[in-house]
Protein backbone atom coordinates (compact mmCIF):
# COMPACT_ATOMS: atom_id res chain seq x y z
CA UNK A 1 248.34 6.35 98.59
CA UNK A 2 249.39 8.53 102.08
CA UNK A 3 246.53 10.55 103.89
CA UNK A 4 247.92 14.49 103.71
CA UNK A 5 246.40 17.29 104.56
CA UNK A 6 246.53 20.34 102.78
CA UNK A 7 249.13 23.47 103.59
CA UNK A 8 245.75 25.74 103.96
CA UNK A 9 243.87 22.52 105.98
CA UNK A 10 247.55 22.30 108.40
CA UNK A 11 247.49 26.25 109.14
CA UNK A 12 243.74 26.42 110.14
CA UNK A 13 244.48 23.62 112.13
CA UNK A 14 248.12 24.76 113.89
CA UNK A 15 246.10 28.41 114.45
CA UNK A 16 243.52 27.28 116.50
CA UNK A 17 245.57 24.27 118.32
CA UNK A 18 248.20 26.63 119.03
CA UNK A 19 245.79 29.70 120.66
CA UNK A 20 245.43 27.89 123.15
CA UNK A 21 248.75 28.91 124.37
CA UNK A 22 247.35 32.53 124.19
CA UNK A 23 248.52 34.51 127.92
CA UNK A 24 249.85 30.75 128.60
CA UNK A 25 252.93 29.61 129.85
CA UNK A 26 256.12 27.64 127.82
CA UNK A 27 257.76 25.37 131.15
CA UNK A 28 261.12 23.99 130.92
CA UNK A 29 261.75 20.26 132.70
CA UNK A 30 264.99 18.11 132.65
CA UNK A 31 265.01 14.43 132.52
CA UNK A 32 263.06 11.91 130.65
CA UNK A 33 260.40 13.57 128.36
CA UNK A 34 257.07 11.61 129.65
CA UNK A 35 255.31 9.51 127.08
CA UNK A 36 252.41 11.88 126.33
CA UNK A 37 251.37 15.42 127.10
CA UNK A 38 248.55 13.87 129.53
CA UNK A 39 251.11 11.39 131.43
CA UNK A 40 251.83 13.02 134.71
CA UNK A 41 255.80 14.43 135.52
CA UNK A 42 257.62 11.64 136.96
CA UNK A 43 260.90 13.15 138.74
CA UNK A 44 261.58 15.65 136.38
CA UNK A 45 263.05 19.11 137.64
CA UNK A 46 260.79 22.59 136.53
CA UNK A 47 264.10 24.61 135.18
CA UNK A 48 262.03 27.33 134.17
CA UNK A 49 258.90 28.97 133.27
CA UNK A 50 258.35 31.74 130.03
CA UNK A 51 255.02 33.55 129.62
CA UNK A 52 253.71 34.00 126.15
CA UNK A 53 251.61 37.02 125.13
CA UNK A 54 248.29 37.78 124.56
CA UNK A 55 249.07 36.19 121.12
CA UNK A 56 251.60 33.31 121.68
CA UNK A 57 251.68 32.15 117.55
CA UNK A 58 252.33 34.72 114.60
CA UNK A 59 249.52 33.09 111.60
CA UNK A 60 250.66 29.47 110.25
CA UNK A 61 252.00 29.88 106.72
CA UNK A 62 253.45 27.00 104.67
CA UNK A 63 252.34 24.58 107.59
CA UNK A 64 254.52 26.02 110.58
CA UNK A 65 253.68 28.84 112.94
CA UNK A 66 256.34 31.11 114.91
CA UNK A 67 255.89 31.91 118.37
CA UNK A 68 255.54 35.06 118.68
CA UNK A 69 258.07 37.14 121.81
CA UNK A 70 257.58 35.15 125.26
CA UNK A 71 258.44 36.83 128.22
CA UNK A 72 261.88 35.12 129.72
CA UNK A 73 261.88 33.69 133.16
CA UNK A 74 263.81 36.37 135.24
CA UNK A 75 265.34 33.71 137.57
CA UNK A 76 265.36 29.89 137.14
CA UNK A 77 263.77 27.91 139.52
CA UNK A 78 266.44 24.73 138.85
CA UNK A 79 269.86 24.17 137.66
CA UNK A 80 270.25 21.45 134.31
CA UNK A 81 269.73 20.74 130.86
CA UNK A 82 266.45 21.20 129.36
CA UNK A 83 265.12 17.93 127.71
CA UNK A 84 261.39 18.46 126.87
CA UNK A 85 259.01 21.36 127.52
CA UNK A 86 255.46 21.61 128.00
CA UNK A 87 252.86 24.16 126.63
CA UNK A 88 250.31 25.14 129.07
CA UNK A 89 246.68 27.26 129.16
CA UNK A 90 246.53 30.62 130.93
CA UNK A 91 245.38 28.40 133.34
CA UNK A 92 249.05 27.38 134.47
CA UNK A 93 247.82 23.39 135.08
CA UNK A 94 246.29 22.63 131.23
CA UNK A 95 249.05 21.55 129.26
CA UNK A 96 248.43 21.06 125.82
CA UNK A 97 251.46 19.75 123.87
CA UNK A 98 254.77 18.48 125.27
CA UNK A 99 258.03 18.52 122.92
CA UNK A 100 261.42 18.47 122.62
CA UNK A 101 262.85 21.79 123.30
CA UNK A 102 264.80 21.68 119.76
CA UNK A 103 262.15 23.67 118.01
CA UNK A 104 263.25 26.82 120.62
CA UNK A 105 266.00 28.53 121.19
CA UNK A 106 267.00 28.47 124.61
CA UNK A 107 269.48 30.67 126.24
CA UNK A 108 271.42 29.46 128.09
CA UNK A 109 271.45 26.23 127.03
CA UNK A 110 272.71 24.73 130.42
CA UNK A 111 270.67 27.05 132.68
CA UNK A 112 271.52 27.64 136.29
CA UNK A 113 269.27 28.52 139.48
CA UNK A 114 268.42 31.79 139.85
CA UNK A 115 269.45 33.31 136.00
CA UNK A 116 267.76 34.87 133.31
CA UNK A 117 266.61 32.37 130.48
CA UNK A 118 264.62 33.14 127.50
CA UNK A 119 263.50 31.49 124.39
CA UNK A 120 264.39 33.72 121.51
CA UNK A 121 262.76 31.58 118.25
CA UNK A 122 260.59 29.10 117.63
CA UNK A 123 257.88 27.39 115.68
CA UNK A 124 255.81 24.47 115.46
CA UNK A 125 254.35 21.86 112.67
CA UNK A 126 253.34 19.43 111.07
């Protein structure tokens, strides 16, 4: 028999994993997607950096939680294609969970230097 946690068990959990992103950051990198959140950046390119609100996560339900609006990144620090992004404490150097950017929307999708980009939906897990 599986181990499984329990949808009321998985939204305690996701709420308090995912305040820390409370006043935190949401940073945008190309190139390969390093093999943990604690590995260090390894030639990848900041594209850009969102702020998330005083609340960054509306309440898990059903085992997912929705970010809640993040503040878009008025210019782009780098040109390319985002392939993983990094959650980060108000702190700005914590990160706390890296992932592929496929559970945000990210507009543009090829971003340029120097342009708007913002992250209209998302969620997270498990």
């Amino acid at each position: 028999m599986a181990d499984s946690l329990s949808t009321v068990s998985k939204n305690l959990a996701l709420d308090a994993f995912l305040s820390q992103g409370n006043n935190g950051f949401l940073r945008l990198y190309d190139g390969t997607m390093p093999a943990s959140a604690d590995a260090s950046l390894s030639g990848n390119t900041l594209l850009a950096e969102l702020t998330f609100g005083a609340t960054a996560f509306a309440v898990a339900s059903g085992g997912s939680a929705a970010t809640n609006a993040i503040t878009r990144d008025e210019s782009a620090n780098a040109g390319g294609t985002a392939t993983f992004a990094r959650l980060y404490k108000s702190d700005a150097t914590t990160c706390f969970y890296q992932l592929d950017p496929s559970h945000f929307t990210v507009t543009p999708s090829l971003i340029s230097a120097g342009q708007p980009v913002e992250v209209s939906t998302g969620s997270i897990g498990f």
